[in-house]
Protein backbone atom coordinates (compact mmCIF):
# COMPACT_ATOMS: atom_id res chain seq x y z
CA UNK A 1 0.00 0.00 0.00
CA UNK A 2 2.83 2.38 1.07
CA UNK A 3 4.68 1.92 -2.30
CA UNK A 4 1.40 2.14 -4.26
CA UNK A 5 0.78 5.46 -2.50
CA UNK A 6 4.31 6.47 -3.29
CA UNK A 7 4.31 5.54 -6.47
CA UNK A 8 1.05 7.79 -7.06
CA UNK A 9 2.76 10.22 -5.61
CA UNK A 10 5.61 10.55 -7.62
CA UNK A 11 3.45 10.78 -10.82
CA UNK A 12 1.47 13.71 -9.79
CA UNK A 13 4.58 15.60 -8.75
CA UNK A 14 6.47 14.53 -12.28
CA UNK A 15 3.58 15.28 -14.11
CA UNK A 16 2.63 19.08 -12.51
CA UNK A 17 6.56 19.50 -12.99
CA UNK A 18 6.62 18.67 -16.71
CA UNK A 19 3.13 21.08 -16.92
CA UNK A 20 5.23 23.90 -15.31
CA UNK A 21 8.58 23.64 -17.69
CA UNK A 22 6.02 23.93 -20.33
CA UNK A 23 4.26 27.04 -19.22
CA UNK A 24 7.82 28.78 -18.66
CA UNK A 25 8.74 27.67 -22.42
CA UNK A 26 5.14 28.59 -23.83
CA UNK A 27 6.41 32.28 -25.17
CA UNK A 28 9.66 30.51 -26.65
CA UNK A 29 7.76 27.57 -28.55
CA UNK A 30 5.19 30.12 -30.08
CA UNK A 31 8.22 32.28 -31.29
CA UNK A 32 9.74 29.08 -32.69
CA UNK A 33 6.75 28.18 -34.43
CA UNK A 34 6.56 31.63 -35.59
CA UNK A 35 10.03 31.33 -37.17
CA UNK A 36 9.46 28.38 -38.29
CA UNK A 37 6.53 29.56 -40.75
CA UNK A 38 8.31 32.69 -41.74
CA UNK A 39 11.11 30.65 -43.03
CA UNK A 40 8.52 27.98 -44.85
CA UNK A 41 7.03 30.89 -46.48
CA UNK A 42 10.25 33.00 -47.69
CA UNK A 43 11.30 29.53 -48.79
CA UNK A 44 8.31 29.37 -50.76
CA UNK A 45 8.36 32.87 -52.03
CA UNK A 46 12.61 32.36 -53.30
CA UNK A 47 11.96 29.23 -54.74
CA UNK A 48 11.68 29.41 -58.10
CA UNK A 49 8.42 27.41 -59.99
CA UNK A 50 10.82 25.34 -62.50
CA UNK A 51 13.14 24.31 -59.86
CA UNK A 52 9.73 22.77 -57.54
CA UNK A 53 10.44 18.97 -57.40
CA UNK A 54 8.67 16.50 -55.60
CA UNK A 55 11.36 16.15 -52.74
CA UNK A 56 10.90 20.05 -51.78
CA UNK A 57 6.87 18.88 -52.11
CA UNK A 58 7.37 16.52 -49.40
CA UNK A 59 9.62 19.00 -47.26
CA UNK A 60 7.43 21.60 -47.28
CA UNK A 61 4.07 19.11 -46.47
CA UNK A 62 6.54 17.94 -43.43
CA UNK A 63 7.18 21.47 -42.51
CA UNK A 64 3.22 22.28 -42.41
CA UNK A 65 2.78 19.44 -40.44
CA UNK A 66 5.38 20.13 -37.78
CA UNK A 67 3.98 24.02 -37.17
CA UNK A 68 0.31 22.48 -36.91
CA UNK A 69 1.59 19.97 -34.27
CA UNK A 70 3.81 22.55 -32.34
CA UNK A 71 0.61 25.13 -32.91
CA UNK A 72 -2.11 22.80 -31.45
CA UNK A 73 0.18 22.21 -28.61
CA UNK A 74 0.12 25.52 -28.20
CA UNK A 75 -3.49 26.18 -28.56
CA UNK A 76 -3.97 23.81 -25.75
CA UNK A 77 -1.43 25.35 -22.96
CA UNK A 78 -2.50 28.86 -23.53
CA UNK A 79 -6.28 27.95 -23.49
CA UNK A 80 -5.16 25.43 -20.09
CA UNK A 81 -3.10 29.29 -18.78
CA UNK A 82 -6.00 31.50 -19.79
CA UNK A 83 -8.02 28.93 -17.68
CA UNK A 84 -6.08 30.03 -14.31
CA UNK A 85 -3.37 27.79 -13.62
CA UNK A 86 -5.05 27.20 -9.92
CA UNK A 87 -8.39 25.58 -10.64
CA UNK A 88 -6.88 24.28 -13.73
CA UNK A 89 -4.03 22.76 -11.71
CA UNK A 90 -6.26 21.13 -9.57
CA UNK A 91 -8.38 19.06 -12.33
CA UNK A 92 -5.64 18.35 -13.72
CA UNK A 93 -4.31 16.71 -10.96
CA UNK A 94 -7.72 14.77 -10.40
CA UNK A 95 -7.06 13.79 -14.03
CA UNK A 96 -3.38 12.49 -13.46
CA UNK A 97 -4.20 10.48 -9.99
CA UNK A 98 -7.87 8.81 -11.82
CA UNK A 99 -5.47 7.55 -14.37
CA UNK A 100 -2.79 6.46 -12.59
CA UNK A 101 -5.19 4.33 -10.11
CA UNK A 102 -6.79 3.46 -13.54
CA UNK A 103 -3.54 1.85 -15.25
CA UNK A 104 -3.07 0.02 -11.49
CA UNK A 105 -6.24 -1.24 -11.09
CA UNK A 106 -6.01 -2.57 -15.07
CA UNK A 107 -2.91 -4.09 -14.97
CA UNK A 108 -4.11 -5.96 -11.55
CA UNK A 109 -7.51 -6.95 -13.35
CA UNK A 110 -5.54 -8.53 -16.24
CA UNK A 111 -3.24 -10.10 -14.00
CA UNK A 112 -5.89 -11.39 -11.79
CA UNK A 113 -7.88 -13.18 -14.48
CA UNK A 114 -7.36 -16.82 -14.94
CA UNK A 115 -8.39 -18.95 -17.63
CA UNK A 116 -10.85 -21.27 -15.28
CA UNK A 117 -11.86 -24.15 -17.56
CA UNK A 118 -8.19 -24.97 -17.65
CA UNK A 119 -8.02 -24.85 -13.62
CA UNK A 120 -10.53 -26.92 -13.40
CA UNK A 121 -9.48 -29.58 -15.39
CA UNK A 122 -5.84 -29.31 -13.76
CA UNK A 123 -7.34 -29.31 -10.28
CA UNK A 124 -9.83 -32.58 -11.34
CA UNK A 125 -6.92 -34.37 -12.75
CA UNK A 126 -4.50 -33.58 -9.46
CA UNK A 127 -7.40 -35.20 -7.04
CA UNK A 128 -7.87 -38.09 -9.21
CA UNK A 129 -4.23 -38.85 -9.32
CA UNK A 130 -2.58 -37.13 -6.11
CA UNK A 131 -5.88 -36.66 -3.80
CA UNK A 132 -6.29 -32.95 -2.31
CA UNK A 133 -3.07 -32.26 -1.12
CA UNK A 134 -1.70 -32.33 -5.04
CA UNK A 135 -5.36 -30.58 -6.06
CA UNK A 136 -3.84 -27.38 -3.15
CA UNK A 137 -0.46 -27.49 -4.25
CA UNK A 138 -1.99 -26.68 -8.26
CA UNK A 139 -3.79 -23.92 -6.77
CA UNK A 140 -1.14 -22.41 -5.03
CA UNK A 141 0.52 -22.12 -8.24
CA UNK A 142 -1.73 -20.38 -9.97
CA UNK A 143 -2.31 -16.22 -9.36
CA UNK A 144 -5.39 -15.16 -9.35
CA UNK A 145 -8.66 -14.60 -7.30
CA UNK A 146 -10.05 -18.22 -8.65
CA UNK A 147 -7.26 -20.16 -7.47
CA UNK A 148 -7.12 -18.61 -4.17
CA UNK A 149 -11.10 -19.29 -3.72
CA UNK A 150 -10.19 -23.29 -5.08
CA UNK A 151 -7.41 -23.82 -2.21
CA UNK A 152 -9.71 -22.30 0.82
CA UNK A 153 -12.51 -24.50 -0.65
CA UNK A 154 -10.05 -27.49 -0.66
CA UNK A 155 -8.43 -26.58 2.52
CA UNK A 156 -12.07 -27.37 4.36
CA UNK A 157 -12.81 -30.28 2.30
CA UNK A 158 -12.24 -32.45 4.97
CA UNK A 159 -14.73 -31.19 7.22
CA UNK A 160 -17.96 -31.64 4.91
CA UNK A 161 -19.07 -29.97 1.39
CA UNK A 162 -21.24 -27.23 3.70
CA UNK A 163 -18.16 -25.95 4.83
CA UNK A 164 -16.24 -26.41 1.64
CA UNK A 165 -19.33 -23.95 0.51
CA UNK A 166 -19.20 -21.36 3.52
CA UNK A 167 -15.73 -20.92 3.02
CA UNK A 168 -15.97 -20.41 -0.94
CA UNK A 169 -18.49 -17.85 -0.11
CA UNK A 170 -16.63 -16.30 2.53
CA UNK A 171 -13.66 -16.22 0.99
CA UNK A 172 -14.96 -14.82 -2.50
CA UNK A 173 -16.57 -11.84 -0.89
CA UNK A 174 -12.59 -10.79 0.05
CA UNK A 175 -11.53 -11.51 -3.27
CA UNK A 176 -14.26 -9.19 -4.49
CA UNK A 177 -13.44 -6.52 -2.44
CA UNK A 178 -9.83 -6.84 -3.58
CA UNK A 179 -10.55 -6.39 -6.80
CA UNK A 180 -12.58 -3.39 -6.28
CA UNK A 181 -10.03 -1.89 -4.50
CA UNK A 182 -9.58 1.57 -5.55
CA UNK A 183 -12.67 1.94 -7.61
CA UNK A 184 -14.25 3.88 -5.42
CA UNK A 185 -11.35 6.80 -5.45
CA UNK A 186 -11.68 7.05 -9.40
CA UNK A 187 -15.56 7.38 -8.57
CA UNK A 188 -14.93 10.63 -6.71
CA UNK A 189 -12.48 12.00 -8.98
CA UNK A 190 -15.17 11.75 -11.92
CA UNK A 191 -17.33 13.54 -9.59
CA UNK A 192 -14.89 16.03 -8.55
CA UNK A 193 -13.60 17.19 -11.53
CA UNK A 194 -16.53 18.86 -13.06
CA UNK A 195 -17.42 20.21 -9.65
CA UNK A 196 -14.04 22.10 -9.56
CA UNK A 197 -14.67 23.10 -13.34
CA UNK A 198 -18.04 24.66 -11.88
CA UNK A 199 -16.68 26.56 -9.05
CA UNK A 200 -14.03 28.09 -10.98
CA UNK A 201 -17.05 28.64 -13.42
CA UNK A 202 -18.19 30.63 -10.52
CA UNK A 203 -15.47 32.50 -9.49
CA UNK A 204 -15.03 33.63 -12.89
CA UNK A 205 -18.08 34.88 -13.46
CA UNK A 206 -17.71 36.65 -9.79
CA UNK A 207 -13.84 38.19 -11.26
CA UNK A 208 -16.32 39.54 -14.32
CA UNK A 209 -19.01 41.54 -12.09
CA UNK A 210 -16.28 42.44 -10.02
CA UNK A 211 -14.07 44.21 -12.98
CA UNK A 212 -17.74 45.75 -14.45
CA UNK A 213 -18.22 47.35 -10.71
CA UNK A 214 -14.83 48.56 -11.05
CA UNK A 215 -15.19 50.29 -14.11
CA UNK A 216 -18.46 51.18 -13.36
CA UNK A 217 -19.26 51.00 -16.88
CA UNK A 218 -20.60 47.13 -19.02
CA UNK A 219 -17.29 46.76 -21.40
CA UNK A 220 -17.30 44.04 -23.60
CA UNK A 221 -13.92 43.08 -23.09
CA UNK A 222 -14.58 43.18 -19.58
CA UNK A 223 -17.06 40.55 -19.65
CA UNK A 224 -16.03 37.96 -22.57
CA UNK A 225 -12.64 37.83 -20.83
CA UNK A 226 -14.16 36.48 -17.45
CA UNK A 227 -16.98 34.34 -19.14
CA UNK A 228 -14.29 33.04 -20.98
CA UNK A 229 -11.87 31.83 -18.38
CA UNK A 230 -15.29 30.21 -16.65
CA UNK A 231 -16.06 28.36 -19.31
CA UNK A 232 -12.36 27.26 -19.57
CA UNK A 233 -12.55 25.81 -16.81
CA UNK A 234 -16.16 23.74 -16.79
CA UNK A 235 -14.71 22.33 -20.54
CA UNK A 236 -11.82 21.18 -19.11
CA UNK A 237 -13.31 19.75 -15.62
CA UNK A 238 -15.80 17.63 -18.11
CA UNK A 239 -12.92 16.71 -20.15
CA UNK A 240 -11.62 15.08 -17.34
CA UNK A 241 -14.96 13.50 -16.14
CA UNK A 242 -15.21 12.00 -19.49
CA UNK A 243 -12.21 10.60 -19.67
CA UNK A 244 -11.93 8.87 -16.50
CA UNK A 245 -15.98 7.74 -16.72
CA UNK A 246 -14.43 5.23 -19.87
CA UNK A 247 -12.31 3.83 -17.42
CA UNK A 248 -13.82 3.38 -14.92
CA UNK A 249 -17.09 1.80 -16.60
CA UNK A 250 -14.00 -0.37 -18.16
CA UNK A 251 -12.88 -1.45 -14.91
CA UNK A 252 -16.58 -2.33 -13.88
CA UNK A 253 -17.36 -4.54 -16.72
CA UNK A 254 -14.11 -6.38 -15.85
CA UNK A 255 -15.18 -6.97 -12.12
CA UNK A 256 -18.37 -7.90 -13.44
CA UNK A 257 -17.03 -10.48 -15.53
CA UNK A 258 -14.26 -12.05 -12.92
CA UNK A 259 -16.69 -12.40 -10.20
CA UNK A 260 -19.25 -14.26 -12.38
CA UNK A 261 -16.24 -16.21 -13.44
CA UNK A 262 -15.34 -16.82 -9.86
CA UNK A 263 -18.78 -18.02 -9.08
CA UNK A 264 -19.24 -20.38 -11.50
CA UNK A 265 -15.91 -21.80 -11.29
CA UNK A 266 -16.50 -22.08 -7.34
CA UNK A 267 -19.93 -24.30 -8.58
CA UNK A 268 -18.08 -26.65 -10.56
CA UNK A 269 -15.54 -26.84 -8.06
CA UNK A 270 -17.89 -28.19 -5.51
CA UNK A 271 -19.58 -31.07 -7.68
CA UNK A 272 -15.83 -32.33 -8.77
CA UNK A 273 -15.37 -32.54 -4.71
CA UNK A 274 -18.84 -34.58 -5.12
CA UNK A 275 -17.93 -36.28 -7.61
CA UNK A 276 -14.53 -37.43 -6.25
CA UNK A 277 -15.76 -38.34 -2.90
C-alpha cells in the first residue's frame, strides 16, 4: 500500500513539474513556431516554380505538419493558462491520480484473471491422481482470485461440502473486495472534476461583475474575458470527467465479468469434490 501510495505520488509531482517547464517555455515555442513559418514561407516565395520537385513537395508538407503539431500544442497550454493555472491545476491533478489508479487497477484486473476451464481440469486431474493435497499445491501455483477461492474451498474439504461452501463464499466476498479496491477513489475524482470546473465557473463569473463594478461602466472586453476563463474551466473539468468515466465503466465490466467467473468456477468446483468423494 505504502509503495502504491508512493508511487502515485511521484506521478502527480512529475507530471505538474513537466506542466510547469512547459508554461515557462510557452512564449519561446510560439516564437519558434513563428520562425518556423516565416522561413517555410520566404522559402516558398525564393523558390523558383521550375526548380519545384517532388522532394521540396514533401519538405514543405513535413514542414506544415510540424507548425500544426507545435501550434495545437500551443493552442492547448494557452487555453489550459488562460483557464487560471489554480483551478486548472487542480483538475488536472484529479485527471493524473484517476489515471494512474486506472492503469493500477487494469494491470491488476488482467493479471488477476485466470483462464478457469483450464483450472478446473488441472485441479480434477491432481485429485484423481494425487488426492487434495496435489489438487492445493496446483492452486497455489496459480495467481489469481479463482485459485485462491479453489485452495480455501479445498483446505475445508475435509470437514464436509457445507463448509467447503461457507468458506468459498466467505472467501470470495474478500476476493471481491480486492478487486474493487480503488474503484471507489476514481468514482470521486469523476465527480470532482466537473465540480471544480463549476466553481471556478463561478469565481469567474464573480472576477467579471467584479471588474464591471470597477469600471463602473458594461465593457465588452470586460465581460467575454471572465466568461471566458469560466467556461475554460467547466470544458476542461468535463474533459476530465469524461475521460476517467471510460475507465472506470472499463474497470466495472471487468469486475463484473471475474466475479461471475469466480462463481461459477467455485460451482463446478464443488460437484468435482462430489464427484470425487
Amino acid at each position: 500500500m505504502k509503495k502504491r501510495f508512493t508511487l502515485l505520488t511521484l506521478i502527480a509531482f512529475l507530471s505538474l513539474g513537466t506542466f510547469s517547464v512547459f508554461a515557462q517555455n510557452e512564449p519561446e515555442n510560439i516564437l519558434a513556431t513563428e520562425e518556423v513559418t516565416e522561413e517555410a514561407a520566404e522559402a516558398a516565395e525564393e523558390a523558383p516554380a521550375e526548380e519545384t520537385t517532388e522532394e521540396t513537395t514533401e519538405e514543405t508538407t513535413k514542414k506544415k505538419k510540424e507548425v500544426e503539431e507545435d501550434t495545437f500544442h500551443q493552442i492547448i497550454k494557452q487555453k489550459f493558462m488562460e483557464g487560471g493555472p489554480a483551478f486548472m491545476g487542480i483538475v488536472l491533478l484529479c485527471l493524473i491520480l484517476g489515471l494512474a489508479l486506472a492503469i493500477e487497477r487494469i494491470i491488476y484486473l488482467n493479471m488477476a484473471t485466470t483462464n478457469s476451464k483450464k483450472l478446473l481440469n488441472k485441479v480434477n486431474d491432481a485429485l484423481k491422481s494425487g488426492g487434495v493435497d496435489a489438487a492445493k499445491e496446483v492452486c497455489r501455483n496459480t495467481r489469481g482470485p479463482v485459485a485462491s477461492i479453489f485452495y480455501q474451498g479445498l483446505d475445508r474439504s475435509d470437514e464436509g461440502l457445507e463448509q467447503v461452501e461457507k468458506s468459498i463464499v466467505a472467501y470470495g466476498g474478500v476476493q471481491m473486495g480486492l478487486l474493487e479496491k480503488g474503484l471507489s477513489w476514481i468514482s470521486l475524482f469523476i465527480a470532482l472534476a466537473p465540480m471544480l470546473g463549476f466553481m471556478g465557473t463561478v469565481i469567474g463569473m464573480i472576477g467579471a461583475f467584479d471588474a464591471i463594478e470597477a469600471a463602473g461602466d458594461i465593457s465588452p472586453s470586460l465581460v467575454a474575458g471572465g466568461i471566458k476563463v469560466a467556461l475554460l474551466t467547466t470544458v476542461f473539468g468535463l474533459i476530465v470527467a469524461m475521460i476517467l468515466q471510460v475507465f472506470y465503466n472499463y474497470l466495472i465490466s471487468k469486475v463484473d465479468s471475474i466475479v461471475n467467473d469466480m462463481e461459477d468456477a467455485s460451482i463446478k468446483l464443488v460437484d468435482i469434490l462430489v464427484n470425487n468423494k
